[in-house]
Protein backbone atom coordinates (compact mmCIF):
# COMPACT_ATOMS: atom_id res chain seq x y z
CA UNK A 1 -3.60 -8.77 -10.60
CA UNK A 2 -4.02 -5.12 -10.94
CA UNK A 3 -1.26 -2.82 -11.94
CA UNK A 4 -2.84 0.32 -10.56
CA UNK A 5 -1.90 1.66 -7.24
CA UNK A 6 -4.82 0.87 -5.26
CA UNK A 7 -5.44 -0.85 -1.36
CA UNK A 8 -6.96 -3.43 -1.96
CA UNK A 9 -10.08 -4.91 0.19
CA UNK A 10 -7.76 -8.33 0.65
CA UNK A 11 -4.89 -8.74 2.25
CA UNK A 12 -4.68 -5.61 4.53
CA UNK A 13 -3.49 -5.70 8.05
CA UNK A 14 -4.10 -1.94 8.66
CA UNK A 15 -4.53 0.25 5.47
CA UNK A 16 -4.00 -1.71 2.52
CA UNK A 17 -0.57 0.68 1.78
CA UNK A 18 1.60 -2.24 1.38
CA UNK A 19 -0.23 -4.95 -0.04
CA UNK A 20 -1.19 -2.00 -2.77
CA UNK A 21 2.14 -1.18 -3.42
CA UNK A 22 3.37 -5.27 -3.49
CA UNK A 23 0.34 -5.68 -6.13
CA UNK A 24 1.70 -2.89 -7.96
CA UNK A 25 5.43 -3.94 -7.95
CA UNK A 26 5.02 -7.59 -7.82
CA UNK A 27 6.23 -8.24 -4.72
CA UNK A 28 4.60 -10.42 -1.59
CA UNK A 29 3.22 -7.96 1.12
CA UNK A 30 4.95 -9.31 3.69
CA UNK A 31 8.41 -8.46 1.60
CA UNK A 32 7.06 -4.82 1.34
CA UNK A 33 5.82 -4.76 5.10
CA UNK A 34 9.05 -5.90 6.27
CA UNK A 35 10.93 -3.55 4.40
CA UNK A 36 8.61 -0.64 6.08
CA UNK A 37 9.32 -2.20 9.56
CA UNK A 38 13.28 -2.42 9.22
CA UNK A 39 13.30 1.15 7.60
CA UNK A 40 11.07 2.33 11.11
CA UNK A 41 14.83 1.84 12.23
CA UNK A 42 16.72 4.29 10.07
CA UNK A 43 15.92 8.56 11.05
CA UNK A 44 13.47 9.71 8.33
CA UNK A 45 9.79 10.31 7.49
CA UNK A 46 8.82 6.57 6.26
CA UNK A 47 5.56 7.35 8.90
CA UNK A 48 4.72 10.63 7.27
CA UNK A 49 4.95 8.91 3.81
CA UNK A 50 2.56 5.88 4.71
CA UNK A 51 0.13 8.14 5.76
CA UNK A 52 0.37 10.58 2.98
CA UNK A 53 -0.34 7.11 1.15
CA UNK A 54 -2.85 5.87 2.80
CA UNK A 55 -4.33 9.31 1.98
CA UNK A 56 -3.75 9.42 -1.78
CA UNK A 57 -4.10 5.59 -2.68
CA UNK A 58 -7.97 5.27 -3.74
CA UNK A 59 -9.63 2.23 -2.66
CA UNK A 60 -9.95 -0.95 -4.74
CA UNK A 61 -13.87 -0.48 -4.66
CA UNK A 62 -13.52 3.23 -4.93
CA UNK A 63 -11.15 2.87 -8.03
CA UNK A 64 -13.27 0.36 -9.61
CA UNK A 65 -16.30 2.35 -9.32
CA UNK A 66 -14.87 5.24 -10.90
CA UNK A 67 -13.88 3.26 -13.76
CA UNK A 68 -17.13 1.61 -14.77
């Protein structure tokens, strides 16, 4: 289990944000994607931050390429 902020290749349903950031916290993904979905209820940028995210977070490939 990695403890880099990454999106990983497995485990994605659309970007990879979530199951990156349950990898790095040690959380299930469908805990973190929840938590995204019930916070969609509450006035705020949690849209603007996921894609800012999905900007920033390298891929897993990406990450590990750059590493070798």
């Amino acid at each position: 289990m990695s403890r880099k902020l990454v999106r990983p290749r497995e485990g994605r349903m659309l970007a990879g944000v979530c199951a990156g950031l349950a990898q790095r916290f040690g959380m299930s993904a469908g805990m973190i994607r929840l938590l995204f979905l019930l916070s969609l209820l509450l006035p705020g940028t949690q849209v603007i931050v996921y894609l800012v995210l999905w900007i920033l977070m390298p891929n897993e490939d990406r990450y590990a390429a750059t590493r070798r």
